[in-house]
N, C-alpha and C. Protein backbone atom coordinates (compact mmCIF):
# COMPACT_ATOMS: atom_id res chain seq x y z
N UNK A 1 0.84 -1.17 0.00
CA UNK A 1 0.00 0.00 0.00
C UNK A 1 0.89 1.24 0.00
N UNK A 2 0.68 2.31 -0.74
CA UNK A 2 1.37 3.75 -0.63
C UNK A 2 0.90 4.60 0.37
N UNK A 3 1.30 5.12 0.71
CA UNK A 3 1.36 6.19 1.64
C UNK A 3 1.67 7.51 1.42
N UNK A 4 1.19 8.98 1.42
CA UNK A 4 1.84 10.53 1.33
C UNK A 4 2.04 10.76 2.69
N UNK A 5 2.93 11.08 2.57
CA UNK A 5 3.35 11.82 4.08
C UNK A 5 3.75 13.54 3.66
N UNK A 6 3.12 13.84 4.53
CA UNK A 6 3.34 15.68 4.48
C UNK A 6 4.40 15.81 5.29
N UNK A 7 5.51 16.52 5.54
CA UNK A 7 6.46 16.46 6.88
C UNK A 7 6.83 18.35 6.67
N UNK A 8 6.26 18.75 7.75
CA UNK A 8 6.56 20.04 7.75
C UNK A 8 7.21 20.42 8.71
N UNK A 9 8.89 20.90 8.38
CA UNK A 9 9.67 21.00 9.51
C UNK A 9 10.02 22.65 9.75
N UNK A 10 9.83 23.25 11.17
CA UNK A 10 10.00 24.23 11.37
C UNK A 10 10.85 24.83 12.06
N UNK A 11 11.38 25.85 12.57
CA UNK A 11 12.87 26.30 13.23
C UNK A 11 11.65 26.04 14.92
N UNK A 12 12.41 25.81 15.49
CA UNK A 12 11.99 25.73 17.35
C UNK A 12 11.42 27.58 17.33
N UNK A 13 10.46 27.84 18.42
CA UNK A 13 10.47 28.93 18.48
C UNK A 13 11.42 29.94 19.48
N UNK A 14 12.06 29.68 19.73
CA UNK A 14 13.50 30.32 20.77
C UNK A 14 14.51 30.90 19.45
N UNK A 15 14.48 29.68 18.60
CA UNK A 15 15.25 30.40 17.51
C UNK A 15 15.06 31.55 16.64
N UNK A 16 16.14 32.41 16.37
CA UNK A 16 15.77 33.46 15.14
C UNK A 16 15.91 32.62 14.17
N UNK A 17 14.61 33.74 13.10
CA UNK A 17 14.48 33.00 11.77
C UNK A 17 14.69 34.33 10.73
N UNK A 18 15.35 34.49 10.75
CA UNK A 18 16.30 35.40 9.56
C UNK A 18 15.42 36.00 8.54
N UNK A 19 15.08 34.59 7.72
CA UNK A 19 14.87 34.47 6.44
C UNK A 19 13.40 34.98 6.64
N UNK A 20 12.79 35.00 7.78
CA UNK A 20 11.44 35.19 8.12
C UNK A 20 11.26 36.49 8.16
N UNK A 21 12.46 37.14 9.28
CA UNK A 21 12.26 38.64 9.50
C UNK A 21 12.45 39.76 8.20
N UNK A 22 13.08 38.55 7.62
CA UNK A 22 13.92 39.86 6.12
C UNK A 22 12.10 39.73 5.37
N UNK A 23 11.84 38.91 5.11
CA UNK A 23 10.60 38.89 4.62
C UNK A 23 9.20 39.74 5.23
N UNK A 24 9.31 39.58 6.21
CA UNK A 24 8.26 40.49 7.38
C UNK A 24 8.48 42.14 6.96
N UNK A 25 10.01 42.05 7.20
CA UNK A 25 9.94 43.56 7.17
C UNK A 25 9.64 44.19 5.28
N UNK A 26 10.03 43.33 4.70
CA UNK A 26 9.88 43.93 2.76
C UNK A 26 8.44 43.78 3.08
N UNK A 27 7.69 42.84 3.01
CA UNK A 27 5.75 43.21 3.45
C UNK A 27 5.58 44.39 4.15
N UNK A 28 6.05 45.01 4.96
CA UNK A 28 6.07 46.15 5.73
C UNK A 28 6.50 47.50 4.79
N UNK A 29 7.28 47.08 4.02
CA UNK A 29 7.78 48.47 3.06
C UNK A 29 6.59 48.35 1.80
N UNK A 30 6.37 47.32 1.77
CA UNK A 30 5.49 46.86 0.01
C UNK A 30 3.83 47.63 0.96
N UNK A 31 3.52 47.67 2.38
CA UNK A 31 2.44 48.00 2.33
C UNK A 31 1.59 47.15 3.17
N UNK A 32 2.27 45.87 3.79
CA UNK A 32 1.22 44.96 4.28
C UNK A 32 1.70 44.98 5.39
N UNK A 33 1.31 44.86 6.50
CA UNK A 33 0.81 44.85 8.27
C UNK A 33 0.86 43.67 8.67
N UNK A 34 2.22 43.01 8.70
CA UNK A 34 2.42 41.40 9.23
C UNK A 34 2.54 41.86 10.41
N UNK A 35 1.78 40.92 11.36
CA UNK A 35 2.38 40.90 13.04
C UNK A 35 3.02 39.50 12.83
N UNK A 36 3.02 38.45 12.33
CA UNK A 36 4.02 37.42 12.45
C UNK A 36 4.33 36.62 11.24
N UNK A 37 4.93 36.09 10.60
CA UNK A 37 5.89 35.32 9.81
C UNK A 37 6.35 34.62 10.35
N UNK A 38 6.31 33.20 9.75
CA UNK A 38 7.66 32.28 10.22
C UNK A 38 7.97 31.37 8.49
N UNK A 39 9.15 30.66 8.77
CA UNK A 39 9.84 29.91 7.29
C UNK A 39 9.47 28.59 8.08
N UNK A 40 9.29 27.67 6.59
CA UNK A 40 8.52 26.71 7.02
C UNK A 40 9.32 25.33 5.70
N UNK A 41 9.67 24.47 5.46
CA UNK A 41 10.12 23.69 4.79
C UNK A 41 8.97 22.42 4.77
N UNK A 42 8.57 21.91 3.47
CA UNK A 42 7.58 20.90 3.54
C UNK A 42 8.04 19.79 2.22
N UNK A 43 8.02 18.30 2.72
CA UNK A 43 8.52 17.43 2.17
C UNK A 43 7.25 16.38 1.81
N UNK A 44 7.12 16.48 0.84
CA UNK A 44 6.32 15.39 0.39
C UNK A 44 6.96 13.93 -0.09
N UNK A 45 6.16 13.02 0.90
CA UNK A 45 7.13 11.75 0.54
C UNK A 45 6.06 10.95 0.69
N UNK A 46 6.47 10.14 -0.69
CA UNK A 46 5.23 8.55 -1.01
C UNK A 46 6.51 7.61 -0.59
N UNK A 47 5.44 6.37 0.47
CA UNK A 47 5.93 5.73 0.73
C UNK A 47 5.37 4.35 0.91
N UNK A 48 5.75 2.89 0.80
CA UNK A 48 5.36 1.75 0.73
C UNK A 48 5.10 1.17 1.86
N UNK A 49 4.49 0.87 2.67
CA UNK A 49 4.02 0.74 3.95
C UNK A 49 2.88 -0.74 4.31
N UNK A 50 2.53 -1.58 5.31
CA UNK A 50 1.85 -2.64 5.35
C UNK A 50 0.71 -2.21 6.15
N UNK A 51 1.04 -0.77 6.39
CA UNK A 51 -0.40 -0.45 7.26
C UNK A 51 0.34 1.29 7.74
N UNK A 52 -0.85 1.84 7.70
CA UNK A 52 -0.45 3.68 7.93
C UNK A 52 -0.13 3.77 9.46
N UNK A 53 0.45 2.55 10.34
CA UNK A 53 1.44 2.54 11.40
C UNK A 53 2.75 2.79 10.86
N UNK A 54 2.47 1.81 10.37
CA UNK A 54 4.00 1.30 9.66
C UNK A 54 4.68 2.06 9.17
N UNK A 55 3.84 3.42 8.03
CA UNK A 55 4.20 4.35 6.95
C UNK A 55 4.68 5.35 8.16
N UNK A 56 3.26 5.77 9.22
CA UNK A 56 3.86 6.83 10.24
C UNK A 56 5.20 6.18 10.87
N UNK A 57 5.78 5.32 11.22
CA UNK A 57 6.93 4.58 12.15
C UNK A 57 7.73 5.07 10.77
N UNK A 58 8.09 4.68 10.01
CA UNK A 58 9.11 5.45 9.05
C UNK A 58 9.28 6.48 8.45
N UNK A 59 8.01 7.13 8.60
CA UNK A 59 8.34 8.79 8.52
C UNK A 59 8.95 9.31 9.58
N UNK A 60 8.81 8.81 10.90
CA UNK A 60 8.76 9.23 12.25
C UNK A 60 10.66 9.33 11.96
N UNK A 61 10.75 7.79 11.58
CA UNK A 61 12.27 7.76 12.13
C UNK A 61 13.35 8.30 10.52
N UNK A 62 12.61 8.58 9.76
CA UNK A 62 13.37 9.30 8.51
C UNK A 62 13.56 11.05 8.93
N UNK A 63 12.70 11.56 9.75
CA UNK A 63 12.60 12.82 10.27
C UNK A 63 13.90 12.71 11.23
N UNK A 64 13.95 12.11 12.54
CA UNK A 64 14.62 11.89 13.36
C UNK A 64 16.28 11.41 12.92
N UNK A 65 16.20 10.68 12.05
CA UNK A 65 17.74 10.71 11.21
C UNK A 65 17.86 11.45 10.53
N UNK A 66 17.34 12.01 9.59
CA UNK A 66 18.01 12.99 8.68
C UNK A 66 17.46 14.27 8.25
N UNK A 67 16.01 14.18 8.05
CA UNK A 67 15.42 15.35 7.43
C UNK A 67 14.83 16.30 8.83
N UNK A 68 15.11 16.47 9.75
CA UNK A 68 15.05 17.35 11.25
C UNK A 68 15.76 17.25 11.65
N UNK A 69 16.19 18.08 12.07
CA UNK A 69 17.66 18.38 13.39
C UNK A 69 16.83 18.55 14.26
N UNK A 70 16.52 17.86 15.75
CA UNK A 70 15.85 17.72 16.60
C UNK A 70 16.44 18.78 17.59
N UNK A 71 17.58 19.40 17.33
CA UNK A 71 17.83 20.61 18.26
C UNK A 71 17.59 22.09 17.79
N UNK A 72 17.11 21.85 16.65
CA UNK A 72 16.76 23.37 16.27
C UNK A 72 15.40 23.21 15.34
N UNK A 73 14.92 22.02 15.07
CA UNK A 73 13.32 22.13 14.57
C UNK A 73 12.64 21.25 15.24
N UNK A 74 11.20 21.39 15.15
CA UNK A 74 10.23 20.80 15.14
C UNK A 74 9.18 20.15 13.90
N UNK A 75 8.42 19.08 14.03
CA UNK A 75 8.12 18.90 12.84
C UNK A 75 6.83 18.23 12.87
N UNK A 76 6.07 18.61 12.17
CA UNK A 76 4.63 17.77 12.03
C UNK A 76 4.61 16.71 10.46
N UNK A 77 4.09 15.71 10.85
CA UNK A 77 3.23 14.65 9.69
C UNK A 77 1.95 14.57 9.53
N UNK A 78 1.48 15.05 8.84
CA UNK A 78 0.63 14.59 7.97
C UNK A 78 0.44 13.06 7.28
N UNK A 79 -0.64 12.37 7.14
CA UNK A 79 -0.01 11.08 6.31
C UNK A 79 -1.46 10.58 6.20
N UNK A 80 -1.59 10.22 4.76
CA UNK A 80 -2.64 9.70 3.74
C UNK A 80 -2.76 8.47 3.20
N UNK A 81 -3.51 7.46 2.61
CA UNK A 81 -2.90 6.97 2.14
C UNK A 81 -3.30 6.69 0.49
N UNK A 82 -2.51 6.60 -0.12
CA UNK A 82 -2.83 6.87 -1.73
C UNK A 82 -3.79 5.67 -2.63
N UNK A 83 -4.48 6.05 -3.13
CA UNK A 83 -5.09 5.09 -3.86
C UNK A 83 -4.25 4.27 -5.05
């Protein structure tokens, strides 16, 4: 069975986000009234799975090895499963 997994990984909120503020403030010159921004990275991944445990247990631990740094993001899944 396939699986989509959404994995949206974000900076911790303690951290500065740079790329966020430079953006906040050009909306601010262009005319628009942000009170908050944040940068956001999103990974779409199909995956082969025996049950949408299984698919979440290897998204879980593909996040945790490689695609999140667990000391400076956080990250949500999403997960579907494909026809």
């Amino acid at each position: 069975m396939q699986y989509q997994a959404k994995v949206i990984i974000e900076l911790k909120a303690s951290l500065l986000d740079p790329e966020a503020t430079t953006a906040k403030r050009a909306l601010g010159h262009l005319g628009y009234d942000v009170s908050s921004l944040k940068t956001a990275k999103l990974y779409e991944i199909v995956i082969e799975a025996g049950s949408l445990d299984i698919a979440q247990h290897k998204v879980e631990e593909m996040c945790q090895k490689l695609i999140a740094n667990p000391i400076i993001h956080n990250y949500t899944i999403k997960l579907q499963e494909l026809n």
